[in-house]
C-alpha atoms as a PDB file:
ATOM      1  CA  UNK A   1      43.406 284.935 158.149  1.00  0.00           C
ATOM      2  CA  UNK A   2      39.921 285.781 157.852  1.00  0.00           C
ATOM      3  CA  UNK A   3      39.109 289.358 156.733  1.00  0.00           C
ATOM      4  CA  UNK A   4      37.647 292.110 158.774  1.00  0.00           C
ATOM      5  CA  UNK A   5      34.762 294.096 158.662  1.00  0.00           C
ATOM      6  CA  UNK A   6      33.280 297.046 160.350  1.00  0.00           C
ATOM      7  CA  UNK A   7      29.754 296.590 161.478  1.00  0.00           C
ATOM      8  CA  UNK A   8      27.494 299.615 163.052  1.00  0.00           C
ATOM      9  CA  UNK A   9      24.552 298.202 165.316  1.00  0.00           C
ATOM     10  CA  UNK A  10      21.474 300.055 166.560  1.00  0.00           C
ATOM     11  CA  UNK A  11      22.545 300.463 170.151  1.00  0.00           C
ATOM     12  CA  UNK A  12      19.808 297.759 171.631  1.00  0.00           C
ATOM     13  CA  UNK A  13      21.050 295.184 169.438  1.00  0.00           C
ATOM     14  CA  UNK A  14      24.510 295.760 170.439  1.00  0.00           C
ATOM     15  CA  UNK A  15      23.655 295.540 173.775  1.00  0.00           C
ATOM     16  CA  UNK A  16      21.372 292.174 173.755  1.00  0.00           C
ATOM     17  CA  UNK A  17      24.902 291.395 171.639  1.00  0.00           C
ATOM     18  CA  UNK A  18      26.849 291.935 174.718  1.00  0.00           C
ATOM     19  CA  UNK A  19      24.651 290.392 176.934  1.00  0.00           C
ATOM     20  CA  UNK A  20      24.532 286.715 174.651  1.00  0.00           C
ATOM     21  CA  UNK A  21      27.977 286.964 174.693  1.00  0.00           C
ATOM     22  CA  UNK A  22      28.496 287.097 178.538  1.00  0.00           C
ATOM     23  CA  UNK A  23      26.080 283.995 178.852  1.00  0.00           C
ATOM     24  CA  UNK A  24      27.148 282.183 175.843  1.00  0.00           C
ATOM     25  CA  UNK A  25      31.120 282.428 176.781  1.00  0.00           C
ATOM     26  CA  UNK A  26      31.168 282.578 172.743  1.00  0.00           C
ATOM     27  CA  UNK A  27      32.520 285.718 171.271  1.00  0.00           C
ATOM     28  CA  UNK A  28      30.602 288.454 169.814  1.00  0.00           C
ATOM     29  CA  UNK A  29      32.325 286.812 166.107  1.00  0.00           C
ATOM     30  CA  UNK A  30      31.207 283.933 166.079  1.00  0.00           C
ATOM     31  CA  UNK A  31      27.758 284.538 167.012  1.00  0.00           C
ATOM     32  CA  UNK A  32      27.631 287.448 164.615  1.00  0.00           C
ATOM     33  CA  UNK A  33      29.414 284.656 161.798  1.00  0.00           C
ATOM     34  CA  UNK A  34      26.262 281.800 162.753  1.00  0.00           C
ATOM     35  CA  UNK A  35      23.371 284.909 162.670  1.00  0.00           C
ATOM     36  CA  UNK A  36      24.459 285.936 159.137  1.00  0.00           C
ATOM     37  CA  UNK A  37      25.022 282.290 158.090  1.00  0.00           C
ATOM     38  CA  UNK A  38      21.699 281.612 158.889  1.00  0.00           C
ATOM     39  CA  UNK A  39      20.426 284.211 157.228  1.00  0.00           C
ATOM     40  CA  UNK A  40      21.826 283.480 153.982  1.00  0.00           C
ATOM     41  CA  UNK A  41      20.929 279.974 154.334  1.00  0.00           C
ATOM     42  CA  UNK A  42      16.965 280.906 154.787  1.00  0.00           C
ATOM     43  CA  UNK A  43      17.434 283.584 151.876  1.00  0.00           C
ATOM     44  CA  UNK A  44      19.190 280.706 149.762  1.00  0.00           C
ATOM     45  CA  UNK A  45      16.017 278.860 150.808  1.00  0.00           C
ATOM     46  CA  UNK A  46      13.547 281.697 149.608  1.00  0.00           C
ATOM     47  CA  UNK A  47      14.918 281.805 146.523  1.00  0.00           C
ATOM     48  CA  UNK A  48      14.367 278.087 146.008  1.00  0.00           C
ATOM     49  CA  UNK A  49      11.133 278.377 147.400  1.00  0.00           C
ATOM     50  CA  UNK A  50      10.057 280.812 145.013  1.00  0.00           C
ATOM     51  CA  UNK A  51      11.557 278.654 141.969  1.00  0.00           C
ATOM     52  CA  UNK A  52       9.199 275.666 143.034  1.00  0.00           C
ATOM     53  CA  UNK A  53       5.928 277.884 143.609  1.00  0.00           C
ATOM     54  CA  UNK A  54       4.881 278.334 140.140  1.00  0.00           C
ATOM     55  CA  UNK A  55       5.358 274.056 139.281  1.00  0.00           C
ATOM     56  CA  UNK A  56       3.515 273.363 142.768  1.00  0.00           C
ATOM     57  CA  UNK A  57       0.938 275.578 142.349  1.00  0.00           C
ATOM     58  CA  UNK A  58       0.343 274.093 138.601  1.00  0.00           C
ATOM     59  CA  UNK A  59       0.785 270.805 139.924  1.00  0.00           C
ATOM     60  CA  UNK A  60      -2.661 271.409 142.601  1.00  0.00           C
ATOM     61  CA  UNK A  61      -4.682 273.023 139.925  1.00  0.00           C
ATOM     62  CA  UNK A  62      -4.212 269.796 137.949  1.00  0.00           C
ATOM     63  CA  UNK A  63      -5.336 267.746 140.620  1.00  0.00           C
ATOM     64  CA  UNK A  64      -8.049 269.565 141.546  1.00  0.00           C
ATOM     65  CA  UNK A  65      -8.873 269.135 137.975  1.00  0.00           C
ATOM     66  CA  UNK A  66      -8.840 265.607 138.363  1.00  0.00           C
ATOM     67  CA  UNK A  67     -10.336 265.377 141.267  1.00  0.00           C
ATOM     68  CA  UNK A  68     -13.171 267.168 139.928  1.00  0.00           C
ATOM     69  CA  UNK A  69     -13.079 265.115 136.862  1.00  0.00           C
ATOM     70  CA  UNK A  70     -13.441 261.587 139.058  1.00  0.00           C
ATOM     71  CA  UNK A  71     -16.229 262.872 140.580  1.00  0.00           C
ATOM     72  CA  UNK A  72     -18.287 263.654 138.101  1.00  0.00           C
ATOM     73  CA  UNK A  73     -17.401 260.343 136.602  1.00  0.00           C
ATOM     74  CA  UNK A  74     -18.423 258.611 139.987  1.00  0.00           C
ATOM     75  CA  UNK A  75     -21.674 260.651 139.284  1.00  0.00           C
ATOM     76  CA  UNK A  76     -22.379 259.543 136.089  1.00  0.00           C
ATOM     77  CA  UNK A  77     -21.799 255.608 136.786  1.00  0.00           C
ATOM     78  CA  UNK A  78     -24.150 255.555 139.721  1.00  0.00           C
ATOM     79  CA  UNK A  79     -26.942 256.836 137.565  1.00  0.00           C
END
């Protein structure tokens, strides 16, 4: 059985809640269940996102470097 919880919603979002429902023919559960499962799964993605940042961003400063390195190179050949 899955537990229960008692949720409070501003009263707009519980009625654009009511309304999805009546369209949807889902109930008010399970579109609550996919909303907050989404969340997570962005926030779980966030996280990972932020891990990855500080590598990527030293990763384009080092190409940049090189970059910047060939051309002078390139530079110095053609004289």
């Amino acid at each position: 059985m899955k537990p229960r919880h008692n949720l409070y919603l501003d009263e707009d979002v519980g009625e654009q809640l009511e309304a999805l429902t009546a369209k949807a023919g889902s109930s008010k559960s399970s579109i609550v269940n996919d909303a907050v499962r989404a969340y997570l799964a962005r926030r779980g993605a966030k996280e990972l996102d932020d891990v990855f940042k500080v590598r990527l961003d030293r990763v384009s400063e080092q190409l940049r470097r090189l970059e910047r390195d060939q051309s002078v190179m390139i530079e110095s050949f053609a004289l």
